[in-house]
Each structure stands twice: as C-alpha cells, then as structure tokens.
N, C-alpha and C. Protein backbone atom coordinates (compact mmCIF):
# COMPACT_ATOMS: atom_id res chain seq x y z
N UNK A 1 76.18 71.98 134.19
CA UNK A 1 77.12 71.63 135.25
C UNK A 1 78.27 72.64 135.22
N UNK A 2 78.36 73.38 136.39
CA UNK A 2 79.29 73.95 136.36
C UNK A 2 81.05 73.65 137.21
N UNK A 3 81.91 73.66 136.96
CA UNK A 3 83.09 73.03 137.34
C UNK A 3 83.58 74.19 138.18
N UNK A 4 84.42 74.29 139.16
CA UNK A 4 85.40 74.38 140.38
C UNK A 4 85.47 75.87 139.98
N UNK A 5 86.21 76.12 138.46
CA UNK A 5 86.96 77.31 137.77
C UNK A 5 85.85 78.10 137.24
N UNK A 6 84.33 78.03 137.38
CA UNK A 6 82.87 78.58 137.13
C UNK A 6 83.02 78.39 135.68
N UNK A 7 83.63 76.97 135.23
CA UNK A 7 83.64 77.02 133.49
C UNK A 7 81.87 76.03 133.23
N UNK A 8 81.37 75.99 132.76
CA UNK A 8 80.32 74.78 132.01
C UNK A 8 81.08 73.70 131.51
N UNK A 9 81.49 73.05 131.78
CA UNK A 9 81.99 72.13 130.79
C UNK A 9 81.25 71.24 129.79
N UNK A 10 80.13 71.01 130.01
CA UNK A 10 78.83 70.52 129.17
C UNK A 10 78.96 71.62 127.68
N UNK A 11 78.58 72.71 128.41
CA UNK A 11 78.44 73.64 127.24
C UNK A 11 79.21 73.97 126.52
N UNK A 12 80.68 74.46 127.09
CA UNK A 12 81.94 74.02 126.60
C UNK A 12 82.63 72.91 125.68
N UNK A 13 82.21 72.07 126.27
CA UNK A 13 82.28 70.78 124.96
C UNK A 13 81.33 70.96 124.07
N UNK A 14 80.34 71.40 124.35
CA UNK A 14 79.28 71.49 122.96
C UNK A 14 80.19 72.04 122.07
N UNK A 15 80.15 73.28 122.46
CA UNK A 15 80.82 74.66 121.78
C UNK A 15 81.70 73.79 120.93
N UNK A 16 82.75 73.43 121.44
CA UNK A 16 84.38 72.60 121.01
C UNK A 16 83.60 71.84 119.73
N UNK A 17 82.92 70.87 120.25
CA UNK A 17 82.18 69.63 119.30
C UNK A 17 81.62 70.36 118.07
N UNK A 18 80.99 71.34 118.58
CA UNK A 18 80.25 71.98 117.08
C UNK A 18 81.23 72.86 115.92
N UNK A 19 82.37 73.53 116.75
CA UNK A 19 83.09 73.92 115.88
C UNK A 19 84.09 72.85 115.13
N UNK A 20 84.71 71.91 115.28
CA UNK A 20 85.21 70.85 115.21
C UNK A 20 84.34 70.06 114.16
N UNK A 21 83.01 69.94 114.36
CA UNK A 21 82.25 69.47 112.89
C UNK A 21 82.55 70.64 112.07
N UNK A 22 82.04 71.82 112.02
CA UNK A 22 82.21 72.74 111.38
C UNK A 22 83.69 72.41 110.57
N UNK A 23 84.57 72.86 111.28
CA UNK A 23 85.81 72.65 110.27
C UNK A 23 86.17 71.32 109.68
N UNK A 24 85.27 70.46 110.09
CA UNK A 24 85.74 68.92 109.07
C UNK A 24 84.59 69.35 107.86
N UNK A 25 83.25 69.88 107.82
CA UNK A 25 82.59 70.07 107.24
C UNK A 25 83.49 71.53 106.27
N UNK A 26 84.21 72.41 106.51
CA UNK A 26 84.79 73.29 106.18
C UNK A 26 85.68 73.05 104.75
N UNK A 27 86.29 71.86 105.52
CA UNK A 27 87.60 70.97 104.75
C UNK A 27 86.96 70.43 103.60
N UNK A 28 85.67 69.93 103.81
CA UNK A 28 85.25 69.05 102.33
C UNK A 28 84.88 69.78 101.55
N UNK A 29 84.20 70.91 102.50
CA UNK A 29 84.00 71.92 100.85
C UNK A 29 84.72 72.47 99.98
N UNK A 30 85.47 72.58 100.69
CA UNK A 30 87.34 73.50 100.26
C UNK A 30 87.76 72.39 99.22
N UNK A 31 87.68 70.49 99.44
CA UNK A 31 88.25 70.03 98.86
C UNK A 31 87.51 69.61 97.30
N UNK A 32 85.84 70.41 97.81
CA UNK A 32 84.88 69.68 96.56
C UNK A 32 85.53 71.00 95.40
N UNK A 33 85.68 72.05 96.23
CA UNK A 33 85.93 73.22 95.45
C UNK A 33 87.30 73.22 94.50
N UNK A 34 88.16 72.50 95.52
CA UNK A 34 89.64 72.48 94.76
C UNK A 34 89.51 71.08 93.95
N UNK A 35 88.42 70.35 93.40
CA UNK A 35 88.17 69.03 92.23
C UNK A 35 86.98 70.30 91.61
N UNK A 36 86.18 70.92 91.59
CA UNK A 36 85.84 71.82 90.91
C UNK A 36 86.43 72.05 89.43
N UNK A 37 87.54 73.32 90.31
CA UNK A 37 88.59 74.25 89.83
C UNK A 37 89.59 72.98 89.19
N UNK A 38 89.52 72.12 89.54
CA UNK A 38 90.60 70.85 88.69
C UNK A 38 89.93 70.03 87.45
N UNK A 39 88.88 70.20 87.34
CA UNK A 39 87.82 69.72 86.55
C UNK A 39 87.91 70.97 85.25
N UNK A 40 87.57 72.31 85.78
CA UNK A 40 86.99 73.04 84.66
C UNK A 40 88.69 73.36 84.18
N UNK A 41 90.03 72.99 84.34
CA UNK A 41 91.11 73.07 84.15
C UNK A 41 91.78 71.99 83.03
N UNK A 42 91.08 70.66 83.52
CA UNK A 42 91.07 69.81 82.69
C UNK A 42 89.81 69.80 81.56
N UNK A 43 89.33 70.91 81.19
CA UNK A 43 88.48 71.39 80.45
C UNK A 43 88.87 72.32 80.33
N UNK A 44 90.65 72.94 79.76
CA UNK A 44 90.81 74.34 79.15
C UNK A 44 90.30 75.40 79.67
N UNK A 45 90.10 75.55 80.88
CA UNK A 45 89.74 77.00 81.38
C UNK A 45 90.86 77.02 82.06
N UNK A 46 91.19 78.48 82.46
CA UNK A 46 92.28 79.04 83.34
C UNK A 46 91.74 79.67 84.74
N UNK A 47 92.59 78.58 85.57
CA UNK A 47 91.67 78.42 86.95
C UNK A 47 91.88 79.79 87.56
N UNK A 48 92.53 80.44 87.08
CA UNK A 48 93.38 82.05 87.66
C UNK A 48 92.40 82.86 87.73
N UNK A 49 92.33 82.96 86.11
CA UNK A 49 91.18 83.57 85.72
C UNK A 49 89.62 83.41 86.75
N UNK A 50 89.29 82.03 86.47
CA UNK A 50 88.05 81.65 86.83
C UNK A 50 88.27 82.06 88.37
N UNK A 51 88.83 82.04 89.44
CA UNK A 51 89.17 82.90 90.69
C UNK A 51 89.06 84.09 90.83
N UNK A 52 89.82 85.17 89.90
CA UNK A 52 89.02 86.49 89.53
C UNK A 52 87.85 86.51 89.71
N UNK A 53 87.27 85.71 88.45
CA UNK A 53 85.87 85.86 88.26
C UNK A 53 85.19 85.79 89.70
N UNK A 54 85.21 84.52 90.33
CA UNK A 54 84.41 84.38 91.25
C UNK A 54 85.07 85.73 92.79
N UNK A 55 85.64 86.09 92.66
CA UNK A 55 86.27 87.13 93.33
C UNK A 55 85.45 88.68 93.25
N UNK A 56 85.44 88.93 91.84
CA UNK A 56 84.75 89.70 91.32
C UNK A 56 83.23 89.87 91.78
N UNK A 57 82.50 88.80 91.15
CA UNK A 57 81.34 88.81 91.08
C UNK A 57 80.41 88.60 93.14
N UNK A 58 81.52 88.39 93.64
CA UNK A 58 81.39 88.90 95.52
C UNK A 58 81.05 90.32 95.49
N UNK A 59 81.47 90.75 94.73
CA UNK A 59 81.24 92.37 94.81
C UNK A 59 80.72 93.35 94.19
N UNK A 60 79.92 94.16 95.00
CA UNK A 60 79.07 94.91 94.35
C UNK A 60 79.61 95.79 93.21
N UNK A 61 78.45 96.03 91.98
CA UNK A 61 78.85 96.85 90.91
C UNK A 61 79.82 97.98 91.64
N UNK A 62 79.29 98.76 92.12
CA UNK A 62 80.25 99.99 92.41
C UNK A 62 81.70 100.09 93.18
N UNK A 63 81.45 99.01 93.97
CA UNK A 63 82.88 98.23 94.35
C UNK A 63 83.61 98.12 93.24
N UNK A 64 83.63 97.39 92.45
CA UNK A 64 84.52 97.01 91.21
C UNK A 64 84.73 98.10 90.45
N UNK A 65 83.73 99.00 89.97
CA UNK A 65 84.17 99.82 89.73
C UNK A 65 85.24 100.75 90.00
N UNK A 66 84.84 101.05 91.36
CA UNK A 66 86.17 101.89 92.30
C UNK A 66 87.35 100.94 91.83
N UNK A 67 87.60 99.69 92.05
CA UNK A 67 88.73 99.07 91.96
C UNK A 67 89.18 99.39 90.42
N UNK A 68 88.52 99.30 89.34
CA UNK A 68 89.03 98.99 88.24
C UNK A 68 89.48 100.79 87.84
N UNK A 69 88.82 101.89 88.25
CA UNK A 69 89.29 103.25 88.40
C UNK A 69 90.57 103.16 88.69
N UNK A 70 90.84 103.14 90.59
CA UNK A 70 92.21 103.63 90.68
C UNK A 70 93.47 102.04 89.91
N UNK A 71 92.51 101.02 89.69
CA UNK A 71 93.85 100.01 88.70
C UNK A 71 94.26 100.93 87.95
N UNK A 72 93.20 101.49 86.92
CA UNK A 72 93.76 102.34 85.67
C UNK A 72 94.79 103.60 85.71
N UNK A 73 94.36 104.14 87.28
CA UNK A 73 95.01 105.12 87.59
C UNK A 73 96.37 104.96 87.95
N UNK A 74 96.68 103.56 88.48
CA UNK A 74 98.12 103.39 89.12
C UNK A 74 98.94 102.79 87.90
N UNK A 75 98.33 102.22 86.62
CA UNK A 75 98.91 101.42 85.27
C UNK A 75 99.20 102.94 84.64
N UNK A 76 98.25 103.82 84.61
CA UNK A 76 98.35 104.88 84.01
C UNK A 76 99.99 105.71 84.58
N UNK A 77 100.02 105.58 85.77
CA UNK A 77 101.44 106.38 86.47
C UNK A 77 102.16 105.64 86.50
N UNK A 78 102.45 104.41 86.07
CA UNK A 78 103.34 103.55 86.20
C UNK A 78 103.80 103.50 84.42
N UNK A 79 103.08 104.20 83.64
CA UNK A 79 103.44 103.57 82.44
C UNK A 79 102.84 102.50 81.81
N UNK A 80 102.75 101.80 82.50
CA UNK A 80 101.80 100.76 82.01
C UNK A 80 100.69 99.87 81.06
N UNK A 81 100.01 101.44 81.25
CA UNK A 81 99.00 101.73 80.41
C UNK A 81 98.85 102.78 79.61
N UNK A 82 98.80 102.92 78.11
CA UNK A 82 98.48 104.22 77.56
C UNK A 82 97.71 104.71 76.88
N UNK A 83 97.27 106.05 76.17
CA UNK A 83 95.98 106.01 76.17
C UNK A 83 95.22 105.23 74.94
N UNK A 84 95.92 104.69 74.21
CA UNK A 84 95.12 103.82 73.03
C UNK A 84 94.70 102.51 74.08
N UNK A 85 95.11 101.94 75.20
CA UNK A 85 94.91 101.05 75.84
C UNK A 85 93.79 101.25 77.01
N UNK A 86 93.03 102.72 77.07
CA UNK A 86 92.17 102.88 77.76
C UNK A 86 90.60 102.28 77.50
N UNK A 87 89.84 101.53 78.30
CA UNK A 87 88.88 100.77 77.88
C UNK A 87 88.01 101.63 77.40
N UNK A 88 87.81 103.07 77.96
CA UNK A 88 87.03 104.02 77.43
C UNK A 88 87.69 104.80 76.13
N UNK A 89 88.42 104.61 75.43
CA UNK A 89 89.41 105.46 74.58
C UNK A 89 88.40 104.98 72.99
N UNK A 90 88.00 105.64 72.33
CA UNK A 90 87.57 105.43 70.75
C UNK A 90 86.08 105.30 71.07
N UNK A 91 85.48 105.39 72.10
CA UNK A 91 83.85 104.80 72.32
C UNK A 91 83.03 106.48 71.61
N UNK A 92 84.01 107.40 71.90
CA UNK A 92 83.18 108.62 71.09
C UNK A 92 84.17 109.22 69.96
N UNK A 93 83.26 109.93 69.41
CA UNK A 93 84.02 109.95 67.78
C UNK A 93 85.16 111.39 68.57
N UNK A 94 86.11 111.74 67.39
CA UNK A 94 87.04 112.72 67.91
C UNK A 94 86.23 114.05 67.26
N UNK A 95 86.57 114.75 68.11
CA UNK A 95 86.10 116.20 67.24
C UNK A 95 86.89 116.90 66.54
N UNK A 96 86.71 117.21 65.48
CA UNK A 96 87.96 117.66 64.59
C UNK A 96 87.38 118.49 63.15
C-alpha cells in the first residue's frame, strides 16, 4: 500500500518493527554481557583487563602487532619505556 507522499507504509512499519525488536534484543545481550563481566569480577578477575583481551583477540595477528610496534615506539619517545623494559631485550645473548 502505498500512501499520498509515495511512502509504503506497510513496509515502513515492517522496517520500524524489525529494527525496534532488534534493539530490545540488542539491550539483553549488552545486559547478559554486563552480568558476565560482573560474575568473572566477583571471581577476582580484572574486568579491564578481560576487555582488552576480548578487544584484542577481534583482531588479526598482524593488526596487533602493528599496534603493539608503534605503542613501543611512542613509550619509547615519551620515556616511558627503556631498553631493559623492551619485550624483545635479553632474548639473544650479547656479543662481547
């Protein structure tokens, strides 16, 4: 059925109706997720952390990589970081 303004309104309300479940369906997951993260908290984990993690693991090996490069690079110019604190630092013997 089309209305006066050439809108559908049939289809239009579908549309509305389906997104509208969607975000009530949206909300519960969000809220199963935030009793999750409240659960493994009240079990001594650090929900911060555990967010990283799941942050992290979205992304491909070489992604993270790049990220954890220029981190080192901007801790490195900032001071931050020095070189006894490099994750790669002592993995090969010194030559001497």
């Amino acid at each position: 059925m089309t209305d006066p303004g050439g809108v559908a309104a049939d289809q239009l309300r579908a549309f509305i109706e389906r997104i509208e479940r969607f975000e009530e369906e949206k909300k519960v997951i969000a809220d199963d997720i935030k009793d999750v993260y409240g659960e493994a908290k009240g079990n001594g984990y650090d929900v911060k952390i555990l967010r990283k993690i799941v942050s992290l693991r979205k992304k491909q090996p070489h992604e993270r990589e790049e990220e954890e490069t220029v981190l080192d690079l901007y801790l490195h110019a900032l001071g931050m970081l020095g070189p006894d604190d490099d994750p790669g630092a002592g993995s090969e013997p010194e030559a001497g």
